[in-house]
Protein backbone atom coordinates (compact mmCIF):
# COMPACT_ATOMS: atom_id res chain seq x y z
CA UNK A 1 28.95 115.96 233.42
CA UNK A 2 27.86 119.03 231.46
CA UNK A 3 24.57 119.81 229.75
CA UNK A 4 27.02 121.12 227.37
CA UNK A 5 24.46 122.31 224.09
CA UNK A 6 27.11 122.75 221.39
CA UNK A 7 29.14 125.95 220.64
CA UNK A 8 27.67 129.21 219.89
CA UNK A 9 26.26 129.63 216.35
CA UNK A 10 26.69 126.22 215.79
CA UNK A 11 30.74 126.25 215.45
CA UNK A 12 32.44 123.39 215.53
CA UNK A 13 34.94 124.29 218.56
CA UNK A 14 36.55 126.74 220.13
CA UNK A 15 40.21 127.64 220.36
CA UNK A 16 41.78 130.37 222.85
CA UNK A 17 44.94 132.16 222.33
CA UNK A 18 46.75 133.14 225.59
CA UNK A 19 50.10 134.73 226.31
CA UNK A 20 52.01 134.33 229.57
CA UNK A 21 54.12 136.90 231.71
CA UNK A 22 53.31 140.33 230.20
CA UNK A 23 56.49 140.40 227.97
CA UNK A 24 57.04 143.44 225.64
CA UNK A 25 56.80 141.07 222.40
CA UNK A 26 53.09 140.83 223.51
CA UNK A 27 52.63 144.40 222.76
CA UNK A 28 55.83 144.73 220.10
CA UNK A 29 54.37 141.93 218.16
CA UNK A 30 51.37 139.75 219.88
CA UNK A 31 49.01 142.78 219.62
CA UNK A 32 49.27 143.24 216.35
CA UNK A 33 48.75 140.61 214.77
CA UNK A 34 45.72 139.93 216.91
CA UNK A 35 44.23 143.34 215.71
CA UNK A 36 45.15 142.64 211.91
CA UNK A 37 42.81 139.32 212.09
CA UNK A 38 40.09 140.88 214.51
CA UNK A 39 40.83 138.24 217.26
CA UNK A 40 40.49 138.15 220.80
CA UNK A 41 43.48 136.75 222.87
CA UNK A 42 44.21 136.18 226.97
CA UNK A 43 47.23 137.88 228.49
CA UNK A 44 48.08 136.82 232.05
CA UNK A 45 50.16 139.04 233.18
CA UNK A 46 52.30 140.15 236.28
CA UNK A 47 52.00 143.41 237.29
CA UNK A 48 54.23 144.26 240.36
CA UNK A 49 55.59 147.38 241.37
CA UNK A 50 58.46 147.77 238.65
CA UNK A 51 57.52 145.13 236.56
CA UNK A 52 57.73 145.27 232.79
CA UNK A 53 53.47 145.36 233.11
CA UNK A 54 53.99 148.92 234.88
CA UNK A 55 56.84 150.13 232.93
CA UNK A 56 54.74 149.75 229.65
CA UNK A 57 50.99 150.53 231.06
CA UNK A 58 50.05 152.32 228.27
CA UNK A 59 50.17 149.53 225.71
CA UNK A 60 48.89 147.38 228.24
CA UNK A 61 45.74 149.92 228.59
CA UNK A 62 45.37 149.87 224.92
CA UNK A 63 45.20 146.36 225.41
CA UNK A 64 42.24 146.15 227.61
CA UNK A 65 40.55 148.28 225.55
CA UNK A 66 40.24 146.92 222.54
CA UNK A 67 38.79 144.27 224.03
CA UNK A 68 41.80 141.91 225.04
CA UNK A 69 41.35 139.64 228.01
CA UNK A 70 44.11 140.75 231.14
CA UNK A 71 44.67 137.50 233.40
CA UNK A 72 46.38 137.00 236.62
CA UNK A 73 49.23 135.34 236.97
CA UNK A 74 50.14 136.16 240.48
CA UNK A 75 52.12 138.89 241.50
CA UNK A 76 55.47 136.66 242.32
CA UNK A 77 55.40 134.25 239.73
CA UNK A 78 55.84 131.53 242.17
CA UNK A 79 56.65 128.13 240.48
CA UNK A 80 58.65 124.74 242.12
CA UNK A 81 61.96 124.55 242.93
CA UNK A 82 62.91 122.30 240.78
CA UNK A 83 63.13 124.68 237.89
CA UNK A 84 66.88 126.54 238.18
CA UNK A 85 65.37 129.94 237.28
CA UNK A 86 63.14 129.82 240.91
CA UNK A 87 64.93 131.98 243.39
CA UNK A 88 64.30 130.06 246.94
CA UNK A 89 62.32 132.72 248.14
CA UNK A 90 59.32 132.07 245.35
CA UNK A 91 60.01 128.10 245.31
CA UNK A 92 56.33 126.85 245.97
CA UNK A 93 57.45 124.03 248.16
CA UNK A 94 57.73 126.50 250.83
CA UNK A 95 54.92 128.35 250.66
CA UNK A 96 51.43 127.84 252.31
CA UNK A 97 47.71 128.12 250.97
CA UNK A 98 47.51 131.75 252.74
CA UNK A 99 50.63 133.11 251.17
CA UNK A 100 49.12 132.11 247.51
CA UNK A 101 46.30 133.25 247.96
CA UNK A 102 47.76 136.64 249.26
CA UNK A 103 49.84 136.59 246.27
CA UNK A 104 47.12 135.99 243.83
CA UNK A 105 44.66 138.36 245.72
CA UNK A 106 47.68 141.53 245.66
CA UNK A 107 48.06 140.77 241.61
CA UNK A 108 44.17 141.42 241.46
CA UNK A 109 43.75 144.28 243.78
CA UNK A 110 46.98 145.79 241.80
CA UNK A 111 45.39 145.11 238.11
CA UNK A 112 42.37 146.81 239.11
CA UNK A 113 44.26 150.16 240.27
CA UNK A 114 46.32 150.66 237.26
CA UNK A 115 43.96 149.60 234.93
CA UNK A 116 40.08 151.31 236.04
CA UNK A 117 37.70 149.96 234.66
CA UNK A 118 39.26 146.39 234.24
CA UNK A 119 36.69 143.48 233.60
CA UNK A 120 36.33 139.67 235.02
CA UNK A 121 39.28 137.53 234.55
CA UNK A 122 40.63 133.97 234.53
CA UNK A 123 43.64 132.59 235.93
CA UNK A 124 46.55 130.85 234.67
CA UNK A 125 48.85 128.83 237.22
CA UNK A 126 52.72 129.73 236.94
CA UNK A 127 54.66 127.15 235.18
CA UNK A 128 51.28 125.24 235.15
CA UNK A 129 51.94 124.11 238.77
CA UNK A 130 49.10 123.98 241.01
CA UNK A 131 50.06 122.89 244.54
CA UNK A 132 52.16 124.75 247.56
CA UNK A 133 54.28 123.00 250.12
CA UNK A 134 56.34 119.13 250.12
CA UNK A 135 55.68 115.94 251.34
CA UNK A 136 52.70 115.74 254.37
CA UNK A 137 52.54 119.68 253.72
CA UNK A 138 51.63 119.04 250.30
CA UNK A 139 48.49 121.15 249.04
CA UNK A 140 46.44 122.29 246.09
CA UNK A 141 45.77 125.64 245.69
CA UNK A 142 43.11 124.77 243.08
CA UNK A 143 40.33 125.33 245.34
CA UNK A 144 41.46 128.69 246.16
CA UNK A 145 41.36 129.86 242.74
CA UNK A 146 38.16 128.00 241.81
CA UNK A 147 36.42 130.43 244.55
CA UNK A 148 38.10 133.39 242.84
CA UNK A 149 37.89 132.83 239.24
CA UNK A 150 34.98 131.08 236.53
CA UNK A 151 37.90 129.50 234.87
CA UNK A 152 41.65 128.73 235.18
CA UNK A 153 44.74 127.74 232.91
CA UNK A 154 47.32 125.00 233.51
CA UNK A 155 49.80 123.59 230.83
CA UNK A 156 48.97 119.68 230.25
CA UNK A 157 49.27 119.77 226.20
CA UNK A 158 46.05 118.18 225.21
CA UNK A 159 42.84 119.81 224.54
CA UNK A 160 39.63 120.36 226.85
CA UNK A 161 36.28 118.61 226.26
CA UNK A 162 33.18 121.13 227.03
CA UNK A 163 31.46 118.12 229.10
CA UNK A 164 33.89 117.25 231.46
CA UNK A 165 36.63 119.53 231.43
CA UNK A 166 37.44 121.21 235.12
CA UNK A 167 37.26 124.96 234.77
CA UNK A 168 40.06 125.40 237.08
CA UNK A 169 42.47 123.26 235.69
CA UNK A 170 41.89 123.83 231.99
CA UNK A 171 44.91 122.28 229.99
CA UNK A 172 46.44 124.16 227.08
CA UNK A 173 49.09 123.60 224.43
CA UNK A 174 52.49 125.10 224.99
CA UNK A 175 53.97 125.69 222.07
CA UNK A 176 57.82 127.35 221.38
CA UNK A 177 59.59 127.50 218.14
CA UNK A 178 56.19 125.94 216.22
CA UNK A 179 55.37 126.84 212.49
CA UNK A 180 51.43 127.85 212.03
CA UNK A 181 51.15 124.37 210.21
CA UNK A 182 52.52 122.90 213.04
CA UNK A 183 49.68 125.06 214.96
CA UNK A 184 47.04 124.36 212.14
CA UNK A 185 47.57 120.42 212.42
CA UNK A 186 47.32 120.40 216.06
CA UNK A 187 44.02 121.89 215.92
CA UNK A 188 42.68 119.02 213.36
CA UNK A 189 41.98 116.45 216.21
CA UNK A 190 39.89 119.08 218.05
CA UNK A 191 37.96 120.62 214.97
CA UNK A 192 36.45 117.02 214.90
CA UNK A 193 36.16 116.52 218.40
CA UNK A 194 33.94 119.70 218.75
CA UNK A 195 36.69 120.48 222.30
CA UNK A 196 38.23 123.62 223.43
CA UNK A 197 41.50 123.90 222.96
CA UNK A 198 44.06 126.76 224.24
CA UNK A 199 47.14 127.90 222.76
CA UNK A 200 49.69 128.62 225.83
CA UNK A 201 52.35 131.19 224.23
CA UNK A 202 55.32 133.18 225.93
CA UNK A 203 57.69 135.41 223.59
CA UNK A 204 56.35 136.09 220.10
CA UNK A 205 59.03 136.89 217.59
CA UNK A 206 61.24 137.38 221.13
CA UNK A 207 61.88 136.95 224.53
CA UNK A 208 62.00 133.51 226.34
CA UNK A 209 60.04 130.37 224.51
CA UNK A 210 59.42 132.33 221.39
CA UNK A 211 57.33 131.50 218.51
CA UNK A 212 57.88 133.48 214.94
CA UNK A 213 55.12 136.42 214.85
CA UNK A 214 54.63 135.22 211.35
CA UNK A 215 53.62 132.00 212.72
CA UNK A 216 51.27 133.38 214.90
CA UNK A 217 50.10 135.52 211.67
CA UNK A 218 49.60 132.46 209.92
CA UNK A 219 47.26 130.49 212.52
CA UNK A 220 45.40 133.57 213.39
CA UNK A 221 44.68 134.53 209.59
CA UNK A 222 43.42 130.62 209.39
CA UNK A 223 41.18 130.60 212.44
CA UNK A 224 39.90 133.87 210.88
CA UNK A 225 39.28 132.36 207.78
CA UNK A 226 37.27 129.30 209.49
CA UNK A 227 35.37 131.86 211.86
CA UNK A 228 32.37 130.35 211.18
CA UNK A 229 33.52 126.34 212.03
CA UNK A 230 35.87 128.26 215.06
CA UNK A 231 34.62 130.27 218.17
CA UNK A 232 37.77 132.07 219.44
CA UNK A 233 37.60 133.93 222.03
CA UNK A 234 38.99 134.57 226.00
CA UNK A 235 39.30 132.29 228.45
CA UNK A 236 37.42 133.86 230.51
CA UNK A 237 34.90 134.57 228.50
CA UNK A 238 34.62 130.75 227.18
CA UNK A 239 34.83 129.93 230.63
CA UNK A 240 31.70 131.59 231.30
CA UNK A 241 29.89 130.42 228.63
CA UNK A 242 30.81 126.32 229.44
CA UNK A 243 29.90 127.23 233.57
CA UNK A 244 26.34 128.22 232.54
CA UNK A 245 25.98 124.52 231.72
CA UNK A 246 27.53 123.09 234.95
């Protein structure tokens, strides 16, 4: 357990707001909205040769510097075949340990070329799936990312307590087609907990598993109206601040 000493400047809890596969609503609409309120959110993104990331580098530059947190999220997106929109060739059941790690290793090397100057980072695991190969081949990758990265995103829809919580398998809320009450109410329970918890968001006000930009508008203005009960902030750089107590 955790020598956890309570949040900094004696908030309540802390909430993280992270977006998944570097989709152009991020910048379109994401961004924005995250500037308006003055908060800090996570962005893992994919950035591949000819990827939406590189197509749009600028924005995602701007990004970075204004002091928004860029994540990997592999290069290849691998998740399990079981989902129809795998192709067979990224279907994790047939990879090995070395070939994610490659993976996850190329989207770092590649993040740090196109954006210089790039800082520390977390991790979130595609489609919140955390293991490569099938049956006796069967294997977590979570150690491999727990030697790369201070902290690490799955799905899981529950919030993290600062105690016990593993780092490298931090759960998060996904959320599509929510209002900000929705959002607002499912904070409640961890307000009075004193947890973490982490917002897991894909399209905003677009693209796949949207979520209104007005109802991200409305749970961002309300976290920066409770600023003082509510440290939010990166996942990495929450992370950090929970491993110093480990």
């Amino acid at each position: 357990m955790r020598s956890f000493k309570g949040w900094p400047g004696k908030r309540r809890a802390a909430i993280s707001l992270s977006f998944d596969d570097s989709v152009l609503s991020h910048l379109q609409n994401a961004f924005p909205v995250l500037q308006r309120w003055g908060l800090r959110g996570t962005f893992y993104v994919l950035p591949g040769e000819g990827s939406l990331f590189e197509e749009h580098l600028d924005g995602w530059r701007a990004l970075s510097e204004n002091g928004h947190e860029l994540g990997n999220h592999t290069l290849s997106h691998p998740c399990s075949r079981r989902h129809d929109f795998t192709p067979p060739e990224r279907a994790l059941e047939g990879w090995t340990l070395q070939q994610i790690e490659a993976d996850i290793d190329a989207a770092t090397k590649r993040l740090r070329e196109l954006i210089p100057g790039l800082g520390s980072m977390s991790f979130a695991y595609p489609c919140g799936e955390a293991f490569v190969g099938e049956g006796p081949t069967r294997r977590s990758y979570v150690p491999s990312v727990a030697r790369r990265f201070v902290a690490a995103r799955v799905v899981g829809n529950t919030d993290n307590d600062p105690r016990t919580c593993d780092l490298h398998r931090l759960h998060s809320w996904l959320v599509t087609g929510v209002s900000a009450d929705d959002m607002i109410a499912m904070i409640q329970p961890t307000l009075e907990a004193g947890r973490w918890g982490i917002f897991c968001f894909h399209g905003i006000g677009g693209d796949h598993l949207s979520v209104d930009t007005e109802a991200l508008d409305g749970l961002a203005r309300y976290l920066k109206e409770h600023e003082h009960d509510i440290w939010v902030d990166t996942v990495y750089t929450i992370g950090r601040y929970l491993a110093a107590f480990s």
